[in-house]
PDB file of N, CA and C in Angstrom:
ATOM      1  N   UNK A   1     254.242  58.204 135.864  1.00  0.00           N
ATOM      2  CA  UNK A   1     255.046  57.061 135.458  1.00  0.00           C
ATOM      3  C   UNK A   1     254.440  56.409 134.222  1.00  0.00           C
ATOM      4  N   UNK A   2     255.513  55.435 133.776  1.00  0.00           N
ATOM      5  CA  UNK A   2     255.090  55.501 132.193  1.00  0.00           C
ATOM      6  C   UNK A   2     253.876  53.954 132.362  1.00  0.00           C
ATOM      7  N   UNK A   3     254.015  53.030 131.589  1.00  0.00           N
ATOM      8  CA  UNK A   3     253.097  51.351 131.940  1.00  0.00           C
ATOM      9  C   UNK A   3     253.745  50.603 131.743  1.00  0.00           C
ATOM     10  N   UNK A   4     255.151  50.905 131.667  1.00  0.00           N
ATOM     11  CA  UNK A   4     256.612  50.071 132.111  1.00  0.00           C
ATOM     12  C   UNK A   4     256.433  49.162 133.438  1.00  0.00           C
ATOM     13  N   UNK A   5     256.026  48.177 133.765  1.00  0.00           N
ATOM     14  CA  UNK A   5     256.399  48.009 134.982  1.00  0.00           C
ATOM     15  C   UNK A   5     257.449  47.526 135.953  1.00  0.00           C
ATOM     16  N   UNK A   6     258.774  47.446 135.212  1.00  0.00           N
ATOM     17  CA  UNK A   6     260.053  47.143 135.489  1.00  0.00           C
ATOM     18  C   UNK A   6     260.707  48.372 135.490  1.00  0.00           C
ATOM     19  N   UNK A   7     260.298  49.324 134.912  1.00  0.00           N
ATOM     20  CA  UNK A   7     260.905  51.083 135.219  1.00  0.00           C
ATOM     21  C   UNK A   7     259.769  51.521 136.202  1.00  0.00           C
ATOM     22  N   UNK A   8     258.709  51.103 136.661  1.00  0.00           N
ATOM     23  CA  UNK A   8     257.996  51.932 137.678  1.00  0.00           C
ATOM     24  C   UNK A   8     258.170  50.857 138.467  1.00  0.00           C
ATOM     25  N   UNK A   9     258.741  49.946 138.956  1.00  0.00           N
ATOM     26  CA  UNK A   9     258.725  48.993 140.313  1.00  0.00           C
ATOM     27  C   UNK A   9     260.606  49.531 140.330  1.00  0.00           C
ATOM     28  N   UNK A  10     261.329  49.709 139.621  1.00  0.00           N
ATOM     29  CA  UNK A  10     262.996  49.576 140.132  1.00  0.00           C
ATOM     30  C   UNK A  10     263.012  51.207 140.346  1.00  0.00           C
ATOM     31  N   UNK A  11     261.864  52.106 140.375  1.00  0.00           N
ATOM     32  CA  UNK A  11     262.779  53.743 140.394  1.00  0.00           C
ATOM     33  C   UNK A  11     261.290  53.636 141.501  1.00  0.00           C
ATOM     34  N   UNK A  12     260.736  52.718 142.455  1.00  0.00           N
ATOM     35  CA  UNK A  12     260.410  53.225 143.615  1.00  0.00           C
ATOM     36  C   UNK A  12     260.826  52.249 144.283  1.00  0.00           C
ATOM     37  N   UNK A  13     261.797  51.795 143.723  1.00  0.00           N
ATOM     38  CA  UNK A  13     262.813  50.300 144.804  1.00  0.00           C
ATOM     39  C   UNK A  13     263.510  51.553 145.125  1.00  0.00           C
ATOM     40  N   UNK A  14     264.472  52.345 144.194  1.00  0.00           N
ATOM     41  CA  UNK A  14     264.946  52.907 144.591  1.00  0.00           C
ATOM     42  C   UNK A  14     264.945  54.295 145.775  1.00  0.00           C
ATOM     43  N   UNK A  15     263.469  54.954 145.323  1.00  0.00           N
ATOM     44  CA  UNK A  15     263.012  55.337 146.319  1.00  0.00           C
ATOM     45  C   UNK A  15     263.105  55.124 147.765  1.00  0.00           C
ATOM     46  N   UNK A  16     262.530  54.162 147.782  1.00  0.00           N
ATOM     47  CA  UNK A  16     262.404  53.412 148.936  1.00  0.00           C
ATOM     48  C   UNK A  16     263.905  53.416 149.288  1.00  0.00           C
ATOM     49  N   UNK A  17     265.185  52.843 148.961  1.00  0.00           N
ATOM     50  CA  UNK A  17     266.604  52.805 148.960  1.00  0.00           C
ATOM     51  C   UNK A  17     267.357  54.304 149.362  1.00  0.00           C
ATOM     52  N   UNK A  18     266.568  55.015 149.054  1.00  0.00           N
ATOM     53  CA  UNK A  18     267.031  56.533 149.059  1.00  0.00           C
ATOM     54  C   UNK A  18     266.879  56.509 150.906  1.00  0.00           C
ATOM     55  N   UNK A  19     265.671  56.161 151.345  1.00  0.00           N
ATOM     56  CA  UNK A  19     264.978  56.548 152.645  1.00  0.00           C
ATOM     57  C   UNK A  19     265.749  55.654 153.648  1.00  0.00           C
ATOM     58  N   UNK A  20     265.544  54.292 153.144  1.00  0.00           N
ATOM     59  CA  UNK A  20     266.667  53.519 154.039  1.00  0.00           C
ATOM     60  C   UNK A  20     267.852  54.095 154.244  1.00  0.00           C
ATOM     61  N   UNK A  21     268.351  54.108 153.317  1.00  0.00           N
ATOM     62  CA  UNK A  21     269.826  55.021 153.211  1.00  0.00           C
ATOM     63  C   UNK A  21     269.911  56.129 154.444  1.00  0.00           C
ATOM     64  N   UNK A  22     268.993  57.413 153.994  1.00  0.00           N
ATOM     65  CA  UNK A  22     268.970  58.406 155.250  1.00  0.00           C
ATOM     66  C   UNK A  22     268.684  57.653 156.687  1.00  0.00           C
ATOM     67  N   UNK A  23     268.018  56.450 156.696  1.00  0.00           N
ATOM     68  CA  UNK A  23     267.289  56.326 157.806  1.00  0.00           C
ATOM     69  C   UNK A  23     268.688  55.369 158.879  1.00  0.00           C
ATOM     70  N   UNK A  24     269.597  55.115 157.905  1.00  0.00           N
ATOM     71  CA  UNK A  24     270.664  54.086 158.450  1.00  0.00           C
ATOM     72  C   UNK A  24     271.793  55.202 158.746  1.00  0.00           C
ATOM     73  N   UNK A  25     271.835  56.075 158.013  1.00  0.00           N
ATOM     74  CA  UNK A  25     272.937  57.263 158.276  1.00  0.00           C
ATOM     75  C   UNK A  25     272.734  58.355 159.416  1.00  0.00           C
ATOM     76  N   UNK A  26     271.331  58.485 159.227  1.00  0.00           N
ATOM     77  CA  UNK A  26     270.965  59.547 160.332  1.00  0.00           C
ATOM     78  C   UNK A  26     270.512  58.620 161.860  1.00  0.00           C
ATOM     79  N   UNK A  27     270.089  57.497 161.578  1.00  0.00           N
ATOM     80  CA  UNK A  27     269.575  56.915 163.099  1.00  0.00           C
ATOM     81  C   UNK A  27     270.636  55.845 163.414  1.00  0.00           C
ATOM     82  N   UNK A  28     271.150  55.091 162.749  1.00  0.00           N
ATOM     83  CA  UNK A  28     272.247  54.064 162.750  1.00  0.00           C
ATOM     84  C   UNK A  28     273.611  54.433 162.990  1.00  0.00           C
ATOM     85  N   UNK A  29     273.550  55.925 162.535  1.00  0.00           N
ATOM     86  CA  UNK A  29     275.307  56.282 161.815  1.00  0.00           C
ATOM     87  C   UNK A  29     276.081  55.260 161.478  1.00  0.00           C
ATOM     88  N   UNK A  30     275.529  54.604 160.550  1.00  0.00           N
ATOM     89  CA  UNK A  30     276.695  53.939 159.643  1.00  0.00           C
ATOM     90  C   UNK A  30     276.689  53.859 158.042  1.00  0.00           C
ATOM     91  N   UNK A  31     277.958  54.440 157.800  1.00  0.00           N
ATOM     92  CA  UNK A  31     277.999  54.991 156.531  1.00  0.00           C
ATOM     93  C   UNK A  31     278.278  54.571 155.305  1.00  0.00           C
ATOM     94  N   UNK A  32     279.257  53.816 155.664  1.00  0.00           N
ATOM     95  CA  UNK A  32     279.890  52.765 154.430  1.00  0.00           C
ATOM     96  C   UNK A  32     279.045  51.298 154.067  1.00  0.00           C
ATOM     97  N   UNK A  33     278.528  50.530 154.706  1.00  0.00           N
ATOM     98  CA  UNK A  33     277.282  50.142 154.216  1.00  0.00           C
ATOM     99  C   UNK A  33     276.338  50.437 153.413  1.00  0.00           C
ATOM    100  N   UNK A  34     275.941  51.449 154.346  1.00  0.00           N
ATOM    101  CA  UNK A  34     274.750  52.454 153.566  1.00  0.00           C
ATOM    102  C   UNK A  34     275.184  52.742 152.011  1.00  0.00           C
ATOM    103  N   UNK A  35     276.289  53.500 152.236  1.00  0.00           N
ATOM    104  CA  UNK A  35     276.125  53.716 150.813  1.00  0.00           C
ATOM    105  C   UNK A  35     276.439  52.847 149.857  1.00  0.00           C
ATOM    106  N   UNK A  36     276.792  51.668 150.124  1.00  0.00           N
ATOM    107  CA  UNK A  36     276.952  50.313 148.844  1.00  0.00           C
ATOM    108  C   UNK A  36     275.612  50.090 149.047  1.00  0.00           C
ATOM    109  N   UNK A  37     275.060  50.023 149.765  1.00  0.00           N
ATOM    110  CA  UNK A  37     273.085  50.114 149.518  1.00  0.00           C
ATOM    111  C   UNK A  37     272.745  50.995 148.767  1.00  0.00           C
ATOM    112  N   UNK A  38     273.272  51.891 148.627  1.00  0.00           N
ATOM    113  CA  UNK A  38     272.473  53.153 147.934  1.00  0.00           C
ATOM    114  C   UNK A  38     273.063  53.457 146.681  1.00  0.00           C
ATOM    115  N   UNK A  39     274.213  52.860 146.234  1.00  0.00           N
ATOM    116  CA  UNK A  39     274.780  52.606 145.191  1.00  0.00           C
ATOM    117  C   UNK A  39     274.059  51.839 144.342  1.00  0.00           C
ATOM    118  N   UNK A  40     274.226  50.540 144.935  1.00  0.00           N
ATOM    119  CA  UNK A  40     273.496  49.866 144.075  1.00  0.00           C
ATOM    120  C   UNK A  40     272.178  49.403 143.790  1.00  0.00           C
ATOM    121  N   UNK A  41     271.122  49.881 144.829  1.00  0.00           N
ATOM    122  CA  UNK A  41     269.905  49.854 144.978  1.00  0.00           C
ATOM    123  C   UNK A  41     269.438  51.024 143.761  1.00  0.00           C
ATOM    124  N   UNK A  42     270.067  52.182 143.729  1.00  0.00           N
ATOM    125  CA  UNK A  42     269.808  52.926 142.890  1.00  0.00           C
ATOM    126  C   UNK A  42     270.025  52.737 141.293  1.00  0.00           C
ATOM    127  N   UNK A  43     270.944  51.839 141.531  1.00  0.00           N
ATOM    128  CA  UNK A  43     271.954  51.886 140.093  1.00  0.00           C
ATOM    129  C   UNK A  43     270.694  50.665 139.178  1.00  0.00           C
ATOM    130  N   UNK A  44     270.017  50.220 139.759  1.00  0.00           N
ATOM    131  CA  UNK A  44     269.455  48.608 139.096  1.00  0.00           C
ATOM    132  C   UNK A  44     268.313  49.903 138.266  1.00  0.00           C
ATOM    133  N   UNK A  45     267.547  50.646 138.779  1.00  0.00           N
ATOM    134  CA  UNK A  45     266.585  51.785 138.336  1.00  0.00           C
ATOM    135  C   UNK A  45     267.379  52.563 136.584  1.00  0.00           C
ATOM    136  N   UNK A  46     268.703  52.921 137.338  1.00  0.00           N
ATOM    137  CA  UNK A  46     269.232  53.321 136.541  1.00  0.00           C
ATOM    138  C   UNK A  46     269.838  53.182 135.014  1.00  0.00           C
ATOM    139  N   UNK A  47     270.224  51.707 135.387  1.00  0.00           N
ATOM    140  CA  UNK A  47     270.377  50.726 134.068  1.00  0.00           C
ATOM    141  C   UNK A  47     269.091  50.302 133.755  1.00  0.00           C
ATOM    142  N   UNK A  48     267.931  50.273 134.386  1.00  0.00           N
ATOM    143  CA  UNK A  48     266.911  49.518 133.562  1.00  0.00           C
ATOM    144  C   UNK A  48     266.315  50.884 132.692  1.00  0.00           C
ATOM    145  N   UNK A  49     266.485  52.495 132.785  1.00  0.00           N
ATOM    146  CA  UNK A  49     266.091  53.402 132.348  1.00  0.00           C
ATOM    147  C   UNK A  49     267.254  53.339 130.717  1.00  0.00           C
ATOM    148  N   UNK A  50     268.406  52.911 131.106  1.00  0.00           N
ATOM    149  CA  UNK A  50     268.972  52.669 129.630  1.00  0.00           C
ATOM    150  C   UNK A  50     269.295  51.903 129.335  1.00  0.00           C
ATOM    151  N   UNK A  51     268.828  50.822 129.546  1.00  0.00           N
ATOM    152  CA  UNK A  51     268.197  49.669 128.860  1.00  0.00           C
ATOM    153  C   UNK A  51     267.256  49.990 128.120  1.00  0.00           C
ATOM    154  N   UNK A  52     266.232  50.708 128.656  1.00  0.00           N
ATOM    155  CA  UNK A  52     264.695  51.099 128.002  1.00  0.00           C
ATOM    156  C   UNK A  52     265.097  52.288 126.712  1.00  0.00           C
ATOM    157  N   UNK A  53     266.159  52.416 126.758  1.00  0.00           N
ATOM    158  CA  UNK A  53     266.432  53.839 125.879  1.00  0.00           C
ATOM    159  C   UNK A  53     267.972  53.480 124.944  1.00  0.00           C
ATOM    160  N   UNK A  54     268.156  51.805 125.044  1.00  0.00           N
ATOM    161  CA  UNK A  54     269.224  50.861 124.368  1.00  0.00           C
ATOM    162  C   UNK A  54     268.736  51.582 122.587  1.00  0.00           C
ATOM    163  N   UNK A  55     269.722  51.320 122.124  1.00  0.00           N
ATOM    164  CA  UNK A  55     270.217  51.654 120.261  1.00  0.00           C
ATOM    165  C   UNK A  55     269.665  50.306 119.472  1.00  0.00           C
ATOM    166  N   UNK A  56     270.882  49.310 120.548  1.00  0.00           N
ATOM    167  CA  UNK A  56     269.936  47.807 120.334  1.00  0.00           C
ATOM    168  C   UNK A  56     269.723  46.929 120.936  1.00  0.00           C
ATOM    169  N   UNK A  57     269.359  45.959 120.550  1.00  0.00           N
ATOM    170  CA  UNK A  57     268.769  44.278 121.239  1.00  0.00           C
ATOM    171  C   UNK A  57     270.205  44.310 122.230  1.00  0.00           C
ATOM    172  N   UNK A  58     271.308  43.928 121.221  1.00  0.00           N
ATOM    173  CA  UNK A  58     272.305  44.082 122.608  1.00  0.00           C
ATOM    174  C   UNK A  58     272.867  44.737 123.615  1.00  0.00           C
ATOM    175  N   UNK A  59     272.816  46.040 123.404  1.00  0.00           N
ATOM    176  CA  UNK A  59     272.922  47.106 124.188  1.00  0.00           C
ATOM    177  C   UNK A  59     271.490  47.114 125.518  1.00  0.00           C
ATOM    178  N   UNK A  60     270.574  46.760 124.755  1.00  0.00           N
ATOM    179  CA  UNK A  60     269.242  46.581 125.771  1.00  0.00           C
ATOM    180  C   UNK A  60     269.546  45.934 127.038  1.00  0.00           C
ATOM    181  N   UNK A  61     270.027  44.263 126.487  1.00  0.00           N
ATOM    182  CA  UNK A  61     270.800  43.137 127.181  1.00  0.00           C
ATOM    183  C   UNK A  61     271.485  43.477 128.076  1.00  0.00           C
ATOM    184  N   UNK A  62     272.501  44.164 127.290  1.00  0.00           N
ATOM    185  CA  UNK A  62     273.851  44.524 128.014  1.00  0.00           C
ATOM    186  C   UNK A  62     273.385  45.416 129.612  1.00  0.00           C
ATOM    187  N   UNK A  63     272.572  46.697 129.030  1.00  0.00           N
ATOM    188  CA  UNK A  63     272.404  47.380 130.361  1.00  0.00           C
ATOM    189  C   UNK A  63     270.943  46.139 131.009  1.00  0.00           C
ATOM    190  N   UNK A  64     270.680  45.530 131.022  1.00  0.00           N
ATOM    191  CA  UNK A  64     269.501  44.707 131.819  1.00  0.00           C
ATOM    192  C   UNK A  64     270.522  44.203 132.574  1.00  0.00           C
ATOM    193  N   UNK A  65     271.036  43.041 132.288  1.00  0.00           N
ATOM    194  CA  UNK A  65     272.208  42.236 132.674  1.00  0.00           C
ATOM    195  C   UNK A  65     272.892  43.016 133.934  1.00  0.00           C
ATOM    196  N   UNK A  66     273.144  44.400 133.491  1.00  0.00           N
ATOM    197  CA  UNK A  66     273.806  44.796 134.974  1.00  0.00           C
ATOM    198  C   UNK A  66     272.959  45.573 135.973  1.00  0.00           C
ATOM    199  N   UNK A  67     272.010  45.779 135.278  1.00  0.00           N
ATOM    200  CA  UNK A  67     270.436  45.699 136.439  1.00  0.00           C
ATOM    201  C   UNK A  67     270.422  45.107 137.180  1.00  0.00           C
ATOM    202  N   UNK A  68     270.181  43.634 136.602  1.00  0.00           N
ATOM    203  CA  UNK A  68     270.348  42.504 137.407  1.00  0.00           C
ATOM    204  C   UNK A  68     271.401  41.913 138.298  1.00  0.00           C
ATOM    205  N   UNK A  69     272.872  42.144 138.174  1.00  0.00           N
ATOM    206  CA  UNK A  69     273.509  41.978 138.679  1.00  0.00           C
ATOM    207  C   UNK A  69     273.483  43.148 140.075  1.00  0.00           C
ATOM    208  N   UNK A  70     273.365  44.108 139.612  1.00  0.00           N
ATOM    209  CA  UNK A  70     273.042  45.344 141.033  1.00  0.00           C
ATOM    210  C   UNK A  70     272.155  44.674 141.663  1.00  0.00           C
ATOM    211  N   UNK A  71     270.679  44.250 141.250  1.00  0.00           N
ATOM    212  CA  UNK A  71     269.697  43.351 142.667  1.00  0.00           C
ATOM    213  C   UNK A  71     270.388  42.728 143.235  1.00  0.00           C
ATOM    214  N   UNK A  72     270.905  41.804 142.421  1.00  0.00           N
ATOM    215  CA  UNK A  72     271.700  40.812 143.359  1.00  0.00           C
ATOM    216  C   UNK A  72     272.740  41.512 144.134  1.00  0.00           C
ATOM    217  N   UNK A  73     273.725  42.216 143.946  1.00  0.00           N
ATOM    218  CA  UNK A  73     274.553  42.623 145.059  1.00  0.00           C
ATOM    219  C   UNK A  73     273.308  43.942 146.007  1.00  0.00           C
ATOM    220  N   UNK A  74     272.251  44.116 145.574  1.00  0.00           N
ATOM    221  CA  UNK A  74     271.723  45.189 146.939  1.00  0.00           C
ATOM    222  C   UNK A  74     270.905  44.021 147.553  1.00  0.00           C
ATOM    223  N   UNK A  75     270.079  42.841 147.390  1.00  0.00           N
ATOM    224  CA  UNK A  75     269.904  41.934 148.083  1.00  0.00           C
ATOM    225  C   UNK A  75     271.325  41.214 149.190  1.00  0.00           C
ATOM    226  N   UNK A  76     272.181  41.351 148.577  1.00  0.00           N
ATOM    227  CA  UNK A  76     273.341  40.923 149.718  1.00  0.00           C
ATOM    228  C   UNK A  76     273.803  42.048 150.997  1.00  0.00           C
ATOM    229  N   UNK A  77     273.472  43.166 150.084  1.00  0.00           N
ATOM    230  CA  UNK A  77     273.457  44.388 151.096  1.00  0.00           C
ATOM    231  C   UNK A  77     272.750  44.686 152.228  1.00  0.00           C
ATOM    232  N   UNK A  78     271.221  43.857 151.829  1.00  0.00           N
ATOM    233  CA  UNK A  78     270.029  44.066 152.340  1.00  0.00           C
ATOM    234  C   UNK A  78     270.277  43.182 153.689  1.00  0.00           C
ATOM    235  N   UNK A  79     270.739  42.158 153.158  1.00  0.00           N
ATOM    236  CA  UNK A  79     270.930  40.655 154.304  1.00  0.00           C
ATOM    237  C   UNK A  79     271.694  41.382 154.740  1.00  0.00           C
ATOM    238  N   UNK A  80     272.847  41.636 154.477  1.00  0.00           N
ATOM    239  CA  UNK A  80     274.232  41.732 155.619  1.00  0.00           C
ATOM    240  C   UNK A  80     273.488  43.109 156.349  1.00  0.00           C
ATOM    241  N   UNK A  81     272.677  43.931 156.328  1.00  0.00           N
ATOM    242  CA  UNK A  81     272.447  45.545 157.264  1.00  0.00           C
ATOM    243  C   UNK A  81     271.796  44.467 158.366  1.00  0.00           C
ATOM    244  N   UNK A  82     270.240  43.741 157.505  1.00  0.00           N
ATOM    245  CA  UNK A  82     269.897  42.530 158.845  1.00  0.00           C
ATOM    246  C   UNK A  82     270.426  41.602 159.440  1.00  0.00           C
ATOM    247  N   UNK A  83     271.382  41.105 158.492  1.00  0.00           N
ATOM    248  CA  UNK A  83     271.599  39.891 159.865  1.00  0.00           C
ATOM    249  C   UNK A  83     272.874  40.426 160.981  1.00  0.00           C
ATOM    250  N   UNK A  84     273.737  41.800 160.178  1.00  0.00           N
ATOM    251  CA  UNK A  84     274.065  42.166 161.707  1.00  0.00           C
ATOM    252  C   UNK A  84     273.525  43.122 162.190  1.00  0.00           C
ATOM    253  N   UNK A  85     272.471  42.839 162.422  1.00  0.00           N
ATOM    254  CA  UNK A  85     271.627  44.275 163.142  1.00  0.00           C
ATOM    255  C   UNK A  85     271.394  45.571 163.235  1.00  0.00           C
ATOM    256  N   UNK A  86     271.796  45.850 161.975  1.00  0.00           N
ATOM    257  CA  UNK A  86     272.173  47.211 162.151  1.00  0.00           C
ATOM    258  C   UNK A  86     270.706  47.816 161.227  1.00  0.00           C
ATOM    259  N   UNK A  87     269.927  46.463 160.654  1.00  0.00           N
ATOM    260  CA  UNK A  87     268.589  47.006 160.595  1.00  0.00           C
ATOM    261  C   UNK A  87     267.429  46.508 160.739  1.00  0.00           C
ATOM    262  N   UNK A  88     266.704  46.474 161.517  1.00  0.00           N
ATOM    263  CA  UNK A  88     265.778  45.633 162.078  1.00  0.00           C
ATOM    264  C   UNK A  88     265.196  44.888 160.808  1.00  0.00           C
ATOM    265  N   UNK A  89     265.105  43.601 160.958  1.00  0.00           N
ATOM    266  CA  UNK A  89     264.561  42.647 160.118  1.00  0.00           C
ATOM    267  C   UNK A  89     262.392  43.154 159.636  1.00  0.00           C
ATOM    268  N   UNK A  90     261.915  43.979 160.192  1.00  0.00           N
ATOM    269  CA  UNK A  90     260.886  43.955 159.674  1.00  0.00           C
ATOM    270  C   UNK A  90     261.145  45.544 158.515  1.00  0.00           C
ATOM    271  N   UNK A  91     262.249  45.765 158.607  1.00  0.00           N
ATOM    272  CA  UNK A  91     262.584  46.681 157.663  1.00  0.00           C
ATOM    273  C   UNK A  91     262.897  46.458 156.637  1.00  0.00           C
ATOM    274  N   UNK A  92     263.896  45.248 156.747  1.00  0.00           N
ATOM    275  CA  UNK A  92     264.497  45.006 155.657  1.00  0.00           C
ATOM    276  C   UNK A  92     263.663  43.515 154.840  1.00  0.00           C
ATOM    277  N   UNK A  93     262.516  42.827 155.532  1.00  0.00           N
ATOM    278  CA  UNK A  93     262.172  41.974 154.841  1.00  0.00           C
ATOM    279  C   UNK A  93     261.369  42.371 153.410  1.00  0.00           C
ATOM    280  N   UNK A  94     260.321  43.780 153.917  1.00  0.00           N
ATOM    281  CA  UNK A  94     259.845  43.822 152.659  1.00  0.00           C
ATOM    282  C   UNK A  94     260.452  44.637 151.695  1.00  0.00           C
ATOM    283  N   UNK A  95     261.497  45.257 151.961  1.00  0.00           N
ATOM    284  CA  UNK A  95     262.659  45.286 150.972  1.00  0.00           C
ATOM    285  C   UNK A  95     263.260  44.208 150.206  1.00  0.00           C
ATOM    286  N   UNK A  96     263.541  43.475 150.500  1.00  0.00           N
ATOM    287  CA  UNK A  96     264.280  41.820 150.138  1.00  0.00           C
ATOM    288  C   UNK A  96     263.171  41.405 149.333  1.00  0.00           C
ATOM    289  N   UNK A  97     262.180  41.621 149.808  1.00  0.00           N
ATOM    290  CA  UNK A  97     260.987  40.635 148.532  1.00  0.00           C
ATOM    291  C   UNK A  97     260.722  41.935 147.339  1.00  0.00           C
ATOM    292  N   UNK A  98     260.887  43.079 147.346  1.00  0.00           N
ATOM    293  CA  UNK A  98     260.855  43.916 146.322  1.00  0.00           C
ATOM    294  C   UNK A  98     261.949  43.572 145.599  1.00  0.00           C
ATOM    295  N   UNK A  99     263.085  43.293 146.532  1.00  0.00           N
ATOM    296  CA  UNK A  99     264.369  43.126 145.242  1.00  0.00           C
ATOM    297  C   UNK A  99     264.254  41.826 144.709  1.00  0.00           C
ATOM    298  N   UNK A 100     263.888  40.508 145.508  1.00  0.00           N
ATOM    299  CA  UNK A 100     263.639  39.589 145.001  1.00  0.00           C
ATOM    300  C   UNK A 100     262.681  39.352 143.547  1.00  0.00           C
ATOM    301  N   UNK A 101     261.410  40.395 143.507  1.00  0.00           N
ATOM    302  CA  UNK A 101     260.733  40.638 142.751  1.00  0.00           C
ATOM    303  C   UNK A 101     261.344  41.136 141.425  1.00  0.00           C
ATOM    304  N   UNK A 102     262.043  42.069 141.659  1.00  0.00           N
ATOM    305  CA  UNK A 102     262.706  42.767 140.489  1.00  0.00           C
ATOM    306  C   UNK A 102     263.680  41.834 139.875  1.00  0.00           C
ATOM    307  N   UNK A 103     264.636  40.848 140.578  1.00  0.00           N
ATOM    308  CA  UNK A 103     265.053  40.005 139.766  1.00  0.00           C
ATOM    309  C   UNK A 103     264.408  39.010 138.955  1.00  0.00           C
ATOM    310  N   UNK A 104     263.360  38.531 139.446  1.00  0.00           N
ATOM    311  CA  UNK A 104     262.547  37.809 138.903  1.00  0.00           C
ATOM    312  C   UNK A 104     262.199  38.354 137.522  1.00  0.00           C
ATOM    313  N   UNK A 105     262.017  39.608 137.662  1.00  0.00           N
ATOM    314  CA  UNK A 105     261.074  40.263 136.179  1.00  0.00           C
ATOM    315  C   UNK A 105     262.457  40.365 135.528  1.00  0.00           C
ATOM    316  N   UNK A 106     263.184  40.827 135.595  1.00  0.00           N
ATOM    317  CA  UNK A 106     264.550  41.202 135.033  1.00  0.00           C
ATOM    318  C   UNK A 106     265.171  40.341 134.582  1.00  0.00           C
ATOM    319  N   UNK A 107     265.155  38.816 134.852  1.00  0.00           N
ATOM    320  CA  UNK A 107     265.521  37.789 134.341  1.00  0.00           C
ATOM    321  C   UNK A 107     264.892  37.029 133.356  1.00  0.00           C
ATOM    322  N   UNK A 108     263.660  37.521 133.691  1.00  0.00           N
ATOM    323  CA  UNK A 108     262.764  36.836 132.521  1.00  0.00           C
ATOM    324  C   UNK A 108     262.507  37.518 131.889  1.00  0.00           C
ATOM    325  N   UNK A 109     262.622  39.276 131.477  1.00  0.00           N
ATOM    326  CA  UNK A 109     262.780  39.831 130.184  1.00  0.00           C
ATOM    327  C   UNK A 109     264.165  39.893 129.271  1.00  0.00           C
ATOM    328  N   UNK A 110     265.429  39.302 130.167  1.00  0.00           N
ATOM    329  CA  UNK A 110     266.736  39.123 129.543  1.00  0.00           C
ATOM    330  C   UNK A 110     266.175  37.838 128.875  1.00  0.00           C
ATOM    331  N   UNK A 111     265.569  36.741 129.493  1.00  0.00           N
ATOM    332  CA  UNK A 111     265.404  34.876 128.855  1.00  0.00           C
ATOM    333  C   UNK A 111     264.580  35.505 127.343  1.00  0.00           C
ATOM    334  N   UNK A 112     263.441  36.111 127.754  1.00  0.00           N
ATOM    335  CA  UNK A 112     262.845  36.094 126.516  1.00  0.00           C
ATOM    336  C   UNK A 112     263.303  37.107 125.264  1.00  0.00           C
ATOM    337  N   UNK A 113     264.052  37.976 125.793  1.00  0.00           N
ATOM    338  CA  UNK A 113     265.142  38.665 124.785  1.00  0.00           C
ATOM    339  C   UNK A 113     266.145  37.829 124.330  1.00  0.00           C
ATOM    340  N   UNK A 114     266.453  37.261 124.970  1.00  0.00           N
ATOM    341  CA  UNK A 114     267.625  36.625 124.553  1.00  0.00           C
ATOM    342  C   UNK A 114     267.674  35.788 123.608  1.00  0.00           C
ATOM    343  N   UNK A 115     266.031  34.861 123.731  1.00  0.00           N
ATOM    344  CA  UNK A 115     265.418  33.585 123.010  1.00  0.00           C
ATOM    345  C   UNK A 115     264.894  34.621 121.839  1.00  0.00           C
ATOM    346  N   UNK A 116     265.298  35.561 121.140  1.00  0.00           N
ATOM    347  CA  UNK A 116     264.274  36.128 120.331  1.00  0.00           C
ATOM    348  C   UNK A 116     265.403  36.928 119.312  1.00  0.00           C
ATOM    349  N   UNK A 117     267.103  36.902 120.058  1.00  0.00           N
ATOM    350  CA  UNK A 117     267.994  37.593 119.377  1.00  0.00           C
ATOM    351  C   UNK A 117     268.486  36.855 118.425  1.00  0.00           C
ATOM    352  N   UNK A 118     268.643  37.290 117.398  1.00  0.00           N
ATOM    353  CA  UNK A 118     268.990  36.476 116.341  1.00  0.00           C
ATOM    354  C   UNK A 118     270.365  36.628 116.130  1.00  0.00           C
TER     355      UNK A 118
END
């Protein structure tokens, strides 16, 4: 991995997202959940890889921005598998603080991009 640490923390969020995923399909059987988890848990990795590989400042933006918007809808994903049970809460907490984490960084490299675009 590269010394990115917003491309090496969101592509082993996703990781991690990959396993939940199997682990809710194969022990849970439930499917349609799962995979809006795995949609968009994956997808935040995905846009932050072209973001990192943007033409320009705005294009950078542009794919961060929907990085960020994917945490936020796989954090809602995350809550709704726990709070209806369908995944035990010590599973999904330190998931929730990884995604919580990633928004954090993701928001504050859009603020200071943003404060810097001319």
């Amino acid at each position: 991995m590269s010394n990115n640490i917003i491309r090496d923390k969101s592509y082993k969020f996703a990781l991690r997202i990959v396993k939940m995923y199997k682990y809710i399909v194969e022990e849970k059987k439930e499917y349609v959940l799962a995979k809006q988890l795995l949609r968009s848990g994956t997808s935040i990795g995905a846009n932050v890889e072209e973001a990192c590989a943007g033409q320009s400042k705005k294009d950078f933006i542009s794919k961060l921005s929907i990085a960020q918007k994917e945490s936020f809808e796989t954090k809602y994903w995350l809550r709704l598998l726990k709070d209806s049970g369908i995944v035990e809460q010590r599973f999904v907490d330190s998931m929730l603080e990884d995604c919580e984490e990633l928004i954090k960084i993701i928001t504050k490299i859009l603020v200071t991009t943003k404060a810097n675009v001319k």
